[in-house]
Protein backbone atom coordinates (compact mmCIF):
# COMPACT_ATOMS: atom_id res chain seq x y z
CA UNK A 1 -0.03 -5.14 14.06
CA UNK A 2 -2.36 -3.19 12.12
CA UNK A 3 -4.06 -0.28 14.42
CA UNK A 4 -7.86 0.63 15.34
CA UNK A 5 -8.92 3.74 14.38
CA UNK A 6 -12.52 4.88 15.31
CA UNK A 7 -14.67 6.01 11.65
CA UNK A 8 -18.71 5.72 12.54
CA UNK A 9 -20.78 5.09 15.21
CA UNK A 10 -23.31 2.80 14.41
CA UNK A 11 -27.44 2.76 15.53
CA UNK A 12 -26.28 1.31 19.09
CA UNK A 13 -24.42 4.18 19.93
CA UNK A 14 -21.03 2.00 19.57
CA UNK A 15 -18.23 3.13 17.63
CA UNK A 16 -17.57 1.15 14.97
CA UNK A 17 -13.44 1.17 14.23
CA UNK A 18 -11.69 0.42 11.15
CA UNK A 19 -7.88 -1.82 11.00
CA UNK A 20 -5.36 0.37 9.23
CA UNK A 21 -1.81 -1.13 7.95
CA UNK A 22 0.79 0.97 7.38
CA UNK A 23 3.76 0.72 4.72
CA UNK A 24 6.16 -1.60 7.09
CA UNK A 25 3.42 -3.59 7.72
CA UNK A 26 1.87 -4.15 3.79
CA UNK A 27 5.34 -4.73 2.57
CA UNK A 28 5.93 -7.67 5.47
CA UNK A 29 2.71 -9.06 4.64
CA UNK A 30 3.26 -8.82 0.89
CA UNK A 31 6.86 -9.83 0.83
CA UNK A 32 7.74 -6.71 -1.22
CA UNK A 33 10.28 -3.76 0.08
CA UNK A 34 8.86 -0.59 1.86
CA UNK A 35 10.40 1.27 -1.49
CA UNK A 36 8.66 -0.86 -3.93
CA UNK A 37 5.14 -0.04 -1.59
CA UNK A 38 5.99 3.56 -1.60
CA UNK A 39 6.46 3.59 -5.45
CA UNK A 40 3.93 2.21 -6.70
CA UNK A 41 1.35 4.46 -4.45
CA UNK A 42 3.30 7.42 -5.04
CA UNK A 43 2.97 6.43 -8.87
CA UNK A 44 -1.08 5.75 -8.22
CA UNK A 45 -0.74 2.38 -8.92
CA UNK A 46 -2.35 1.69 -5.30
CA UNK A 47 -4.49 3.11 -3.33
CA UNK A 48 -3.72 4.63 0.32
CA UNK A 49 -5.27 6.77 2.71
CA UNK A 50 -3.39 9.48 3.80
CA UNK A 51 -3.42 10.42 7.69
CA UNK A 52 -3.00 13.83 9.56
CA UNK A 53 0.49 12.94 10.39
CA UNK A 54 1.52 12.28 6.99
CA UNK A 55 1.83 8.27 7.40
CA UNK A 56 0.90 6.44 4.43
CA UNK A 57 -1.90 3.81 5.85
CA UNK A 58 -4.21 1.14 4.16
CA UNK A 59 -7.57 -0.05 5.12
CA UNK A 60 -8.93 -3.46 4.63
CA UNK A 61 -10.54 -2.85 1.10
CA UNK A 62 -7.35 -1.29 -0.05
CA UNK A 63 -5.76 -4.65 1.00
CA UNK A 64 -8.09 -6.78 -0.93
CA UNK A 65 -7.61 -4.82 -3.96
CA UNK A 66 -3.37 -4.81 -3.94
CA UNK A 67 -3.19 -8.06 -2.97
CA UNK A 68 -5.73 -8.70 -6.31
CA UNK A 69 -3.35 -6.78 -8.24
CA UNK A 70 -0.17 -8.35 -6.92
CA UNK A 71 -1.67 -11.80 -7.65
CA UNK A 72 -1.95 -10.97 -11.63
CA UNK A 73 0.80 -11.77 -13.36
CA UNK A 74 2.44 -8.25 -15.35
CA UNK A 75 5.09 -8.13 -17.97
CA UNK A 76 6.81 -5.35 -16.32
CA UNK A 77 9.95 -4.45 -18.71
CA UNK A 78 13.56 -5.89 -16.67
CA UNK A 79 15.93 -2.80 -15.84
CA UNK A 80 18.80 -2.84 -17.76
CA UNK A 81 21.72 -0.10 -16.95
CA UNK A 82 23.43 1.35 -19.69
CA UNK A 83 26.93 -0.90 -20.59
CA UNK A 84 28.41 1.65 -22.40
CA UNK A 85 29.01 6.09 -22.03
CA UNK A 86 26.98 6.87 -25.11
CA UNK A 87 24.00 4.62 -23.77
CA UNK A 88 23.38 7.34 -20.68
């Protein structure tokens, strides 16, 4: 369940809070591994927001826009391990 974290208080004098997902909880809704998550924000492929803890945590927008990517199709080049010594 993604958590509430307060960011602005608005003319009322209410805060206004913000949903934040973090890794377990993108890769679950995306279908994808945690490591697959991880590597493509580590590589800056998504965006993230970074808290004081060190978590790894997306907001709403940042969902909009992976889920935008994920939904393109990509010609991503198949990993094929070396068969042979000399190949390494």
């Amino acid at each position: 369940m993604p958590i509430r974290v307060p960011v602005d208080i608005d003319d009322s004098g209410a805060v206004v809070h913000e949903q934040l997902w973090n890794v377990a909880e993108l890769a679950d809704f995306l279908g994808m591994s945690q490591r697959t998550v991880r590597r493509r924000v580590n590589t800056g492929l998504w965006p993230y927001v970074r808290r004081g803890d060190g978590r790894l945590m997306f907001t709403r927008e940042h969902v909009r826009m992976i889920v935008s990517v994920v939904n393109e199709s990509h010609d991503y080049p198949a990993h094929e391990p070396a068969n042979r010594r000399d190949e390494i």
